[in-house]
Protein backbone atom coordinates (compact mmCIF):
# COMPACT_ATOMS: atom_id res chain seq x y z
CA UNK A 1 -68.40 27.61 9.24
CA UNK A 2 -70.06 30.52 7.46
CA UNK A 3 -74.20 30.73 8.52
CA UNK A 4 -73.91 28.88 11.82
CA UNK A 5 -75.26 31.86 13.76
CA UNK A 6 -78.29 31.10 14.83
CA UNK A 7 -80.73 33.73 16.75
CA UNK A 8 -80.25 31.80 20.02
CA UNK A 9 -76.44 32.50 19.41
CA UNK A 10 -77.35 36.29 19.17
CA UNK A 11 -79.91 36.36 21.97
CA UNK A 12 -77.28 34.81 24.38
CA UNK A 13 -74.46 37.17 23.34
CA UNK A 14 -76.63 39.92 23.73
CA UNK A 15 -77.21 38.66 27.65
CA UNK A 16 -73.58 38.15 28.09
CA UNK A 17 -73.15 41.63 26.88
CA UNK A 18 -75.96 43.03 28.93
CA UNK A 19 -77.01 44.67 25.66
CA UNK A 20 -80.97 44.92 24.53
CA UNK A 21 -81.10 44.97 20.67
CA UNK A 22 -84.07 45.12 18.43
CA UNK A 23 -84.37 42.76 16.25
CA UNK A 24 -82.90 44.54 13.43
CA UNK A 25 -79.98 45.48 15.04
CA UNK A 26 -79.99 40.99 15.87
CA UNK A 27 -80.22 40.64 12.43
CA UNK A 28 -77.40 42.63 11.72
CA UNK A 29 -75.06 41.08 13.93
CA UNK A 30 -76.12 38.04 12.97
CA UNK A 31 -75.10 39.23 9.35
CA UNK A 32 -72.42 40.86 10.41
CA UNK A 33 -70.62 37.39 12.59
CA UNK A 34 -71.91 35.68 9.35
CA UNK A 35 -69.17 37.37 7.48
CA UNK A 36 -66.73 37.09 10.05
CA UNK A 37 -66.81 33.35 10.22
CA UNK A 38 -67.07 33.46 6.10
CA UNK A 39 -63.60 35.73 6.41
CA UNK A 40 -62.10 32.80 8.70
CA UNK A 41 -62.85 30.54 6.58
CA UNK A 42 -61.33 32.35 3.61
CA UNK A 43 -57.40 32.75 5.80
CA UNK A 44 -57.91 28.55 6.43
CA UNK A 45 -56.99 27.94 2.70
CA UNK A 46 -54.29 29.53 2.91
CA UNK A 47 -51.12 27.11 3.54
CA UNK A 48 -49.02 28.08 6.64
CA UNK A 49 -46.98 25.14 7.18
CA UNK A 50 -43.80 27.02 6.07
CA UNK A 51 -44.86 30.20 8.35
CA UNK A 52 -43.31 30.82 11.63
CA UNK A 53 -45.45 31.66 14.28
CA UNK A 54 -44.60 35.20 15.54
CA UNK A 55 -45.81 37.48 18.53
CA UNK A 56 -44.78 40.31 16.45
CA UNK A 57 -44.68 41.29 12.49
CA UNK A 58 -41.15 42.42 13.10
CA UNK A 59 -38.20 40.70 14.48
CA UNK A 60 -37.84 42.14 18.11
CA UNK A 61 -34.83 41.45 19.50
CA UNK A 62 -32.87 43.34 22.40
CA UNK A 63 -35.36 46.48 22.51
CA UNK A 64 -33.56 47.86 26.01
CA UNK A 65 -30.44 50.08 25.84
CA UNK A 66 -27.87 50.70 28.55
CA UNK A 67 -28.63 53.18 30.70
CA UNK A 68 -26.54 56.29 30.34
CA UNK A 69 -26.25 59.29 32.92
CA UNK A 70 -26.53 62.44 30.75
CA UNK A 71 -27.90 65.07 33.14
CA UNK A 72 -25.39 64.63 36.36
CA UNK A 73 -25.33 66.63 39.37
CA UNK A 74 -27.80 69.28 38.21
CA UNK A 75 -28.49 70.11 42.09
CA UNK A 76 -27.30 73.95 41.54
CA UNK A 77 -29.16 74.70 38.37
CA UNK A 78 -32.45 73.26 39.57
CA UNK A 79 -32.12 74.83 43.11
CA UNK A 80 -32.63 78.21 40.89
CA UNK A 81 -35.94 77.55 40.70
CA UNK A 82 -37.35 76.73 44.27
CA UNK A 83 -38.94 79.62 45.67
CA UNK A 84 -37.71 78.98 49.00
CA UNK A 85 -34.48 76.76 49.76
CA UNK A 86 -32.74 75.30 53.03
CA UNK A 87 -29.68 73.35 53.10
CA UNK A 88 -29.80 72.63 49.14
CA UNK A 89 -33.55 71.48 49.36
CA UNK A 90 -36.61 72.73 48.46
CA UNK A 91 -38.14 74.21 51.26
CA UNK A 92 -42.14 73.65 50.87
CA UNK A 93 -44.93 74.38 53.79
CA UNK A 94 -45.36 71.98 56.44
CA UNK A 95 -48.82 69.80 55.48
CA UNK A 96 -49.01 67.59 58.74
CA UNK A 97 -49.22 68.61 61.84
């Protein structure tokens, strides 16, 4: 698969990716996808028929917890901090009229 970029390759990924490049920087990713498909190439001789196919490189299972009320009924403490209060609510300006 390695050296099957071609320069038409590179000139139409360079439209798709609305990008202009000079022609050394189309050389270079030509060189550069070169070696990727030369890397691909490499991982397809190595056997995989005894490999599990896996979303994730460790074994996820359960990741929620149950939810547990820690802070409860806080209404007092934070009520310390409102600058202005009516009937156990923050009292804030009126911003529609």
């Amino acid at each position: 698969m390695a050296d099957k970029i071609t320069d038409e390759m590179i000139e139409y990924v360079g439209i798709l990716a609305k990008l202009q490049l000079s022609e050394f920087e189309k050389e270079k990713a030509k060189n550069d996808m070169n070696q990727m498909l030369s890397y691909i190439d490499k991982l397809k001789e190595l056997d995989t028929r005894n490999v599990e196919p896996m979303s994730h490189i460790f074994p996820v299972t359960n990741v929620f917890r149950e939810d547990k009320v820690e802070n409860e009924n806080q209404k007092d403490a934070i009520l310390l901090n409102a600058p202005k209060k009516k009937s156990g609510c923050f009292q804030v300006p009126k911003t529609i009229d």
